[in-house]
C-alpha atoms as a PDB file:
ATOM      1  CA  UNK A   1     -15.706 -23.229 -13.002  1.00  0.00           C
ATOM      2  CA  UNK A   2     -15.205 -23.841  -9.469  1.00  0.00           C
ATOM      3  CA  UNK A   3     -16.575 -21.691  -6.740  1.00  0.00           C
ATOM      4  CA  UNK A   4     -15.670 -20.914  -3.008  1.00  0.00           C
ATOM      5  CA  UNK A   5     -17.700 -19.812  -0.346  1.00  0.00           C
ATOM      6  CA  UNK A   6     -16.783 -18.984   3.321  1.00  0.00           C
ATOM      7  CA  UNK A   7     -13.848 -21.091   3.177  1.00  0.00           C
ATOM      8  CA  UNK A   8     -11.355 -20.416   5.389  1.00  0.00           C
ATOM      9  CA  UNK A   9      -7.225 -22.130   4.251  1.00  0.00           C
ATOM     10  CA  UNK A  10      -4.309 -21.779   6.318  1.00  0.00           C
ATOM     11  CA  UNK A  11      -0.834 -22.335   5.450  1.00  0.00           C
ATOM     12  CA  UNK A  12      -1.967 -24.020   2.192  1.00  0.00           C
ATOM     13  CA  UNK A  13      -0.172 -24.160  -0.799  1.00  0.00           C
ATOM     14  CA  UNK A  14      -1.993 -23.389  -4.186  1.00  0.00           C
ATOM     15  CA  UNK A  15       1.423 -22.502  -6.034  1.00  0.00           C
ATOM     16  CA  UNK A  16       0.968 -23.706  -9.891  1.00  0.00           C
ATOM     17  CA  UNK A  17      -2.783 -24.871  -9.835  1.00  0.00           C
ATOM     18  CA  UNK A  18      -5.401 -24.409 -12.681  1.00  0.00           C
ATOM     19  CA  UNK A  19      -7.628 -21.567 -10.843  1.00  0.00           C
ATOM     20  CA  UNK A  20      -8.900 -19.538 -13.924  1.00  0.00           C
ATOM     21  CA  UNK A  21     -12.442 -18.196 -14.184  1.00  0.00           C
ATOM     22  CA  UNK A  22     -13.074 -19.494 -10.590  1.00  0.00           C
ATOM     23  CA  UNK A  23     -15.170 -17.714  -7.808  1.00  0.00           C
ATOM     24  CA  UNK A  24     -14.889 -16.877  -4.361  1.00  0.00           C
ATOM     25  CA  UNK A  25     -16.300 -15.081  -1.729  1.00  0.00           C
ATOM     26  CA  UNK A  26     -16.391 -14.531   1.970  1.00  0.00           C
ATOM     27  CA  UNK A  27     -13.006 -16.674   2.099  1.00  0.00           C
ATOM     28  CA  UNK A  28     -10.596 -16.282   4.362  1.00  0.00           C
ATOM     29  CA  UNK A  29      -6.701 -17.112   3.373  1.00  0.00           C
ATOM     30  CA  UNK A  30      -3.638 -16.808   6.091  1.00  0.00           C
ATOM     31  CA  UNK A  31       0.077 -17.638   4.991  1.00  0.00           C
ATOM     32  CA  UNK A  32      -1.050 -19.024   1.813  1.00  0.00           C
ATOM     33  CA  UNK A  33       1.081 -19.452  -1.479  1.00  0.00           C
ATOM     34  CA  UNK A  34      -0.461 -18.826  -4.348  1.00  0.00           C
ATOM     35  CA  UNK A  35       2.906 -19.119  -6.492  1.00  0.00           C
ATOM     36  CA  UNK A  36       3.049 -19.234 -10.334  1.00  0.00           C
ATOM     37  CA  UNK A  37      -0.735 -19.877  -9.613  1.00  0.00           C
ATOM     38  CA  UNK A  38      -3.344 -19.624 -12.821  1.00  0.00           C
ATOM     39  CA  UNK A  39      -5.857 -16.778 -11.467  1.00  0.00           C
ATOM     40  CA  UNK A  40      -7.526 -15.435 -14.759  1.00  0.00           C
ATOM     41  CA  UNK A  41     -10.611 -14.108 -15.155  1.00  0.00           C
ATOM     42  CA  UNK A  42     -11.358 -14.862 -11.769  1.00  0.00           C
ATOM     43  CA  UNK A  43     -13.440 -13.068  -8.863  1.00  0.00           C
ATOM     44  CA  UNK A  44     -12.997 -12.680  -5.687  1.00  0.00           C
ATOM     45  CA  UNK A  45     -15.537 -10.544  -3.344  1.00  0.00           C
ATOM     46  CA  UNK A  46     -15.146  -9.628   0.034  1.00  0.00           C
ATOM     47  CA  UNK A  47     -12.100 -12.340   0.619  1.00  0.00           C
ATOM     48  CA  UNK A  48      -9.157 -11.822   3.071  1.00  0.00           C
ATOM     49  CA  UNK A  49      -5.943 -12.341   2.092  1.00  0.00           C
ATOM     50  CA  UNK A  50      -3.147 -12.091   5.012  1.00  0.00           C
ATOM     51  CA  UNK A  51       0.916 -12.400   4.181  1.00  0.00           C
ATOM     52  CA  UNK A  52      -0.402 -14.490   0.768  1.00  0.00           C
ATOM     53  CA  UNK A  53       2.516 -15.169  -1.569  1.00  0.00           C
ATOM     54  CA  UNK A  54       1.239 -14.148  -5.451  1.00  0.00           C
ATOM     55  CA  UNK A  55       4.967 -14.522  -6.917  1.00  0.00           C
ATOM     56  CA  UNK A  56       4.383 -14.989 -10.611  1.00  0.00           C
ATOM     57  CA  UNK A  57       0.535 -15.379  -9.914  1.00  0.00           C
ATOM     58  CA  UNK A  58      -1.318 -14.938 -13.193  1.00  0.00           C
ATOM     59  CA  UNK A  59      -4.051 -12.593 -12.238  1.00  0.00           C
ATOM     60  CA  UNK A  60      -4.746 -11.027 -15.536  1.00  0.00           C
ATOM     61  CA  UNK A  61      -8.695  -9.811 -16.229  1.00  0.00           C
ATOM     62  CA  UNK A  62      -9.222 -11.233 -12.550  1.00  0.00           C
ATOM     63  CA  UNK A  63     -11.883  -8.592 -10.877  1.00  0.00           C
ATOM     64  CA  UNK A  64     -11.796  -8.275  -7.297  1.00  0.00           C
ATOM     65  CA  UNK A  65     -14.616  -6.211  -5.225  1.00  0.00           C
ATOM     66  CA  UNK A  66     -14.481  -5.366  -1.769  1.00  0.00           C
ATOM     67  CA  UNK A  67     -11.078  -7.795  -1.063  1.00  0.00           C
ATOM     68  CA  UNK A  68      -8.272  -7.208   1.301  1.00  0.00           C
ATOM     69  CA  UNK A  69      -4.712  -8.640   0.352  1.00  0.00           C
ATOM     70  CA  UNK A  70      -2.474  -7.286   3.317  1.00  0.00           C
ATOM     71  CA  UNK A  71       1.114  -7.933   3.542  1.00  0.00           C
ATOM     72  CA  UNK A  72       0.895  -9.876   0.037  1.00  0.00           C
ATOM     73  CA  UNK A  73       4.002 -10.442  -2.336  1.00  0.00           C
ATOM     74  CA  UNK A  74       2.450  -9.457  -5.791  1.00  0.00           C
ATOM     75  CA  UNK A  75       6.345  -9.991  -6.931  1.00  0.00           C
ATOM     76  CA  UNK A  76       6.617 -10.938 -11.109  1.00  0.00           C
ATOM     77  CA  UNK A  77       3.008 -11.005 -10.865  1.00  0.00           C
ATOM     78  CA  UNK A  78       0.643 -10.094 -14.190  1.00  0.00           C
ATOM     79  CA  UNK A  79      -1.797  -8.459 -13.408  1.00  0.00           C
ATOM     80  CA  UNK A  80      -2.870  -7.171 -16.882  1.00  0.00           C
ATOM     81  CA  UNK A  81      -6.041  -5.152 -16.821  1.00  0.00           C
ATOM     82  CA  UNK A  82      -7.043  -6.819 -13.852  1.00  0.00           C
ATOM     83  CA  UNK A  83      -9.965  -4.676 -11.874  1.00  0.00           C
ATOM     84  CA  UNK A  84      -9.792  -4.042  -8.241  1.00  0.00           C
ATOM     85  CA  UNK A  85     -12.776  -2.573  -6.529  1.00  0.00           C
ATOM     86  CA  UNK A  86     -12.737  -0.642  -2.955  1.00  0.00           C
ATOM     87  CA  UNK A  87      -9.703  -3.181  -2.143  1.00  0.00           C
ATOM     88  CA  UNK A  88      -7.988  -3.250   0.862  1.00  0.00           C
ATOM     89  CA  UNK A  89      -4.172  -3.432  -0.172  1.00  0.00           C
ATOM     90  CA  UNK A  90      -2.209  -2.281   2.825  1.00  0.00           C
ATOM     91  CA  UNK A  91       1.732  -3.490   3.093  1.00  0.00           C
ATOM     92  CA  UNK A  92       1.532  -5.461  -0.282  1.00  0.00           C
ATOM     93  CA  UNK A  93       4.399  -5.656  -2.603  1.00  0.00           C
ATOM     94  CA  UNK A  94       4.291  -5.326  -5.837  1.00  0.00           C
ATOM     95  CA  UNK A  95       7.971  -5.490  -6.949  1.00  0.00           C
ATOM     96  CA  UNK A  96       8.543  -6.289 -10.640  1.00  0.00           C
ATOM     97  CA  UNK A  97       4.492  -6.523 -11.171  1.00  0.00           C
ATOM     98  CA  UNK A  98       2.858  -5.948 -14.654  1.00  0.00           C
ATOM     99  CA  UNK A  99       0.167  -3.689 -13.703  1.00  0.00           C
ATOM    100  CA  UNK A 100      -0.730  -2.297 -17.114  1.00  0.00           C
ATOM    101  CA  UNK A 101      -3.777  -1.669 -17.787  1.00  0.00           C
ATOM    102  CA  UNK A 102      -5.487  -2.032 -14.701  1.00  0.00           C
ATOM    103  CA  UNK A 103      -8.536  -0.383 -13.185  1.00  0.00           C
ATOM    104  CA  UNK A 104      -8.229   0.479  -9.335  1.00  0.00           C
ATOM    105  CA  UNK A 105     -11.341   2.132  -7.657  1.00  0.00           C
ATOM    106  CA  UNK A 106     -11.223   3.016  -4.554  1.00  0.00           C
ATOM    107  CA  UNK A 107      -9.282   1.220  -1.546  1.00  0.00           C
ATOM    108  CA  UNK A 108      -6.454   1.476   1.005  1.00  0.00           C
ATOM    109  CA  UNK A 109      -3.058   0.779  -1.159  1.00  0.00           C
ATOM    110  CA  UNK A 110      -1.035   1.872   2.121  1.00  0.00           C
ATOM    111  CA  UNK A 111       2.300   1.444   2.626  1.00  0.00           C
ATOM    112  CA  UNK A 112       2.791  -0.997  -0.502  1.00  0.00           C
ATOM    113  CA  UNK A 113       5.740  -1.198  -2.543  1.00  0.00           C
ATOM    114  CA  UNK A 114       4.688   0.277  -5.854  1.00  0.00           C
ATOM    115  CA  UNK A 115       8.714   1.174  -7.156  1.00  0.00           C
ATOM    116  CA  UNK A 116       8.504   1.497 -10.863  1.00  0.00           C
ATOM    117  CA  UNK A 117       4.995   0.237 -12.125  1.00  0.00           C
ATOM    118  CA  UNK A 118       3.320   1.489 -14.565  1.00  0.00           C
ATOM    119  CA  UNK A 119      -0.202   3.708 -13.695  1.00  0.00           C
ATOM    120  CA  UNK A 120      -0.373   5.635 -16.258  1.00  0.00           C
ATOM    121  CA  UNK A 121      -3.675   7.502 -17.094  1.00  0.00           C
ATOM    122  CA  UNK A 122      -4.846   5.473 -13.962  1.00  0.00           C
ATOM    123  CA  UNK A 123      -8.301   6.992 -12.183  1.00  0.00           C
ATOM    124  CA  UNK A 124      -6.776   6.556  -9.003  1.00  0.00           C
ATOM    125  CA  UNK A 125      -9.012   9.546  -7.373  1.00  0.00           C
ATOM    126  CA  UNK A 126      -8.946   9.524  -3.581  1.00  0.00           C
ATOM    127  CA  UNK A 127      -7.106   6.429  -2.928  1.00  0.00           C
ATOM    128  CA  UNK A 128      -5.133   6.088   0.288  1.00  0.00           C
ATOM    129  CA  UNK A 129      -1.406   5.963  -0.292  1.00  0.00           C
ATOM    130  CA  UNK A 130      -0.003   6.574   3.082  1.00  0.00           C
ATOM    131  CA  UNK A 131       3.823   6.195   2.969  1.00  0.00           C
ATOM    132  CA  UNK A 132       3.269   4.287   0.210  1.00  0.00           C
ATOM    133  CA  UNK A 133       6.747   3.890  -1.850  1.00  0.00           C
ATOM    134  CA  UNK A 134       6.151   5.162  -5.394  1.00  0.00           C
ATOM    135  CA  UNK A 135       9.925   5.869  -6.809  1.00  0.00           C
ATOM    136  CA  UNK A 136       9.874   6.144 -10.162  1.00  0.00           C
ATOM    137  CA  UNK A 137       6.486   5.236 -10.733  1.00  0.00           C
ATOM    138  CA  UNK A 138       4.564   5.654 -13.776  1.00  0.00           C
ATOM    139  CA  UNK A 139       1.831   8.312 -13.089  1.00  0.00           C
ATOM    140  CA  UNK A 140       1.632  10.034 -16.436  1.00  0.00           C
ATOM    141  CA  UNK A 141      -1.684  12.043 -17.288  1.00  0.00           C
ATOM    142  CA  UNK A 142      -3.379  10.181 -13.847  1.00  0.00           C
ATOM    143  CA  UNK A 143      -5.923  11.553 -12.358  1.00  0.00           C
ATOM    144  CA  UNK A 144      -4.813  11.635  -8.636  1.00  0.00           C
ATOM    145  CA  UNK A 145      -7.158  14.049  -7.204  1.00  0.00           C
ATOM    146  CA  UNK A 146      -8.081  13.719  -3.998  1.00  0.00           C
ATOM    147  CA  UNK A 147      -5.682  11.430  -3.165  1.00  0.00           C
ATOM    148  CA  UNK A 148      -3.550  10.976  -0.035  1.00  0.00           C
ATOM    149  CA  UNK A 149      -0.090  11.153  -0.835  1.00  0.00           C
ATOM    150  CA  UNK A 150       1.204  11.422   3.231  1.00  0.00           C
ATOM    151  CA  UNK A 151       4.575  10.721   3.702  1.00  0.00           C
ATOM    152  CA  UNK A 152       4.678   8.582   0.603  1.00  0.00           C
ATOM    153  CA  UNK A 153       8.016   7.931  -1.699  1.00  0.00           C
ATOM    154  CA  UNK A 154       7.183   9.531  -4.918  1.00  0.00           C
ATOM    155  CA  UNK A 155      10.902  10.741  -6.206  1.00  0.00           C
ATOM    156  CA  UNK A 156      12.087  10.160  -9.709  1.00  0.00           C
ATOM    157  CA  UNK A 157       8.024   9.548 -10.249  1.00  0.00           C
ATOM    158  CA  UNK A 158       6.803  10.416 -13.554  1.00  0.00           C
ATOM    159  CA  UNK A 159       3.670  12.569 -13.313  1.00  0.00           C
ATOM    160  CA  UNK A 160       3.808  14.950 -16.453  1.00  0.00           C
ATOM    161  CA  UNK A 161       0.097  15.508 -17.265  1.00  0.00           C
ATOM    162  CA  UNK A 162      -1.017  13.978 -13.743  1.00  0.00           C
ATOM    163  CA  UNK A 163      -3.816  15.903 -12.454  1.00  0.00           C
ATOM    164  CA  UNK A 164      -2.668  16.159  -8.105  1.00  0.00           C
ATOM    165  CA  UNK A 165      -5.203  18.711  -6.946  1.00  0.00           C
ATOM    166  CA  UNK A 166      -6.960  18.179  -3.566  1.00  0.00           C
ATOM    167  CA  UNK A 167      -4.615  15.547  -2.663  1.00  0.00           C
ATOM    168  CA  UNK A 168      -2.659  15.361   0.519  1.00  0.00           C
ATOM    169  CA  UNK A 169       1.184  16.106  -0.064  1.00  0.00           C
ATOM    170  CA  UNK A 170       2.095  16.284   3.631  1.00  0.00           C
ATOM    171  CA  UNK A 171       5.875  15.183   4.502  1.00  0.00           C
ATOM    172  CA  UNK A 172       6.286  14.498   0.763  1.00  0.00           C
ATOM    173  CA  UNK A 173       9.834  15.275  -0.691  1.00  0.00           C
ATOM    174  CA  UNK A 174       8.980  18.225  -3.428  1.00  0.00           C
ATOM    175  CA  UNK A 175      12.477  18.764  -4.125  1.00  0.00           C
ATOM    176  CA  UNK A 176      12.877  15.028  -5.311  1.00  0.00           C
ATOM    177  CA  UNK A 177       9.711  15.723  -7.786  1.00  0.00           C
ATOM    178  CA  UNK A 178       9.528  16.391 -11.560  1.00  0.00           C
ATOM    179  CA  UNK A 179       5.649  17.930 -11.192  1.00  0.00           C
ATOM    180  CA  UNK A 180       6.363  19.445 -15.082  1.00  0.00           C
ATOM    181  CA  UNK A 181       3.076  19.538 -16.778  1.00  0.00           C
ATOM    182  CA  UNK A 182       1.510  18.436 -13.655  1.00  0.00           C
ATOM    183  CA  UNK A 183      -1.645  20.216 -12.345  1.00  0.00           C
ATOM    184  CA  UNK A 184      -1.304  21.402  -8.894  1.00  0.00           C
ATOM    185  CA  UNK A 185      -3.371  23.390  -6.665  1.00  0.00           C
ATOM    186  CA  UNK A 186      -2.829  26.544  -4.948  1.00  0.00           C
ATOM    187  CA  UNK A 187      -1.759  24.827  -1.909  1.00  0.00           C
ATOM    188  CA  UNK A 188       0.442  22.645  -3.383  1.00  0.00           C
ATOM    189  CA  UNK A 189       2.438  24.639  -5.236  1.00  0.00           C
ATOM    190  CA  UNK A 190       3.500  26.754  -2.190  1.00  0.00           C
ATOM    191  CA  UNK A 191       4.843  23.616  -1.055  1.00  0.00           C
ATOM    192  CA  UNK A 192       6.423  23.467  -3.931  1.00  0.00           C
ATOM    193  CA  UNK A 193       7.445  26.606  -3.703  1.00  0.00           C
ATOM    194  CA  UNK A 194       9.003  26.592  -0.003  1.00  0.00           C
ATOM    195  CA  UNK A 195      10.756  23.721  -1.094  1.00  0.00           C
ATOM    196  CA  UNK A 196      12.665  25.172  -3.864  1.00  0.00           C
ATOM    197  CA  UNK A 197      14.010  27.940  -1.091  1.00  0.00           C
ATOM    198  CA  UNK A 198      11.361  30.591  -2.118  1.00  0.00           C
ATOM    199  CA  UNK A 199       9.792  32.365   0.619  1.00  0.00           C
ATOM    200  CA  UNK A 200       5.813  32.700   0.381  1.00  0.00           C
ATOM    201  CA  UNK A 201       3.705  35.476   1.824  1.00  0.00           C
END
């Protein structure tokens, strides 16, 4: 098992190595590719990750604690009940991503491209998802309370059973949202409400 500490890489190119069950933390990465890269089972703590390319990375079971990937391409990636940990995620993209099964706690998943994955029955209580584009996400029975939800993309999501009291709705579509069987609270639904035309005393 190899191991990595306080390295700092830029511009180098990882795509297709054998990285599984390795270790690193307190690295630094800028502008590196990571493609079709071998990633399982391994741990990263308190790394940096800037404009990193992950396309087709296999991440699965990796566990990552503290980490920030910003601006990373996650595209084709697996990352099958991978854990992420009070994860800094902000402008990463995550197009075409297996995400099933994971376990997010905590973090900054800002303005990342989430468009169809699946988070179903997710814990994803008070996570940041500021303008965050969610279309036609899978949020079924999540628990998403708490969670800030400002000016992010969440039309054609899929949040029957999704528990969304507490979090912050503000400049989010409600006309473009199927909240059946979702709980809301009493805020939220005049929201709701005033979106569907009603008027609210």
């Amino acid at each position: 098992m190899y191991q990595y500490m306080d390295r700092e890489y830029t511009e180098t190119d990882f795509s297709g190595s054998d990285l599984r069950e390795g270790e690193l933390r307190g690295c630094t990465f800028i502008r590196c590719r990571f493609r079709g890269t071998r990633l399982e089972e391994s741990h990263t703590y308190a790394c940096r990750f800037i404009e990193c390319d992950f396309t087709n990375a296999q991440l699965n079971a990796s566990v990552h604690t503290g980490s920030a990937f910003t601006n990373c391409r996650f595209n084709g990636a697996n990352l099958f009940v991978a854990k992420l940990e009070e994860c800094k995620m902000v402008g990463s993209d995550f197009t075409e991503a297996n995400m099933d099964g994971m376990t997010i706690r905590g973090g900054d998943w800002s303005y990342t491209l989430l468009r169809h994955v699946n988070l179903a029955k997710q814990n994803l209580r008070g996570i940041r998802f500021l303008e965050a584009d969610l279309y036609s996400a899978g949020l079924e029975k999540a628990d998403l309370r708490d969670a800030d939800f400002t000016r992010a993309n969440l039309a054609k999501a899929k949040l029957g059973g999704a528990d969304l009291r507490g979090a912050a709705m503000e400049g989010v579509d409600f006309k473009a949202l199927d909240v059946k069987g979702a709980r809301l609270d009493t805020g939220q639904a005049i929201l709701l409400a005033r979106s569907l035309g009603a008027k609210v005393n």
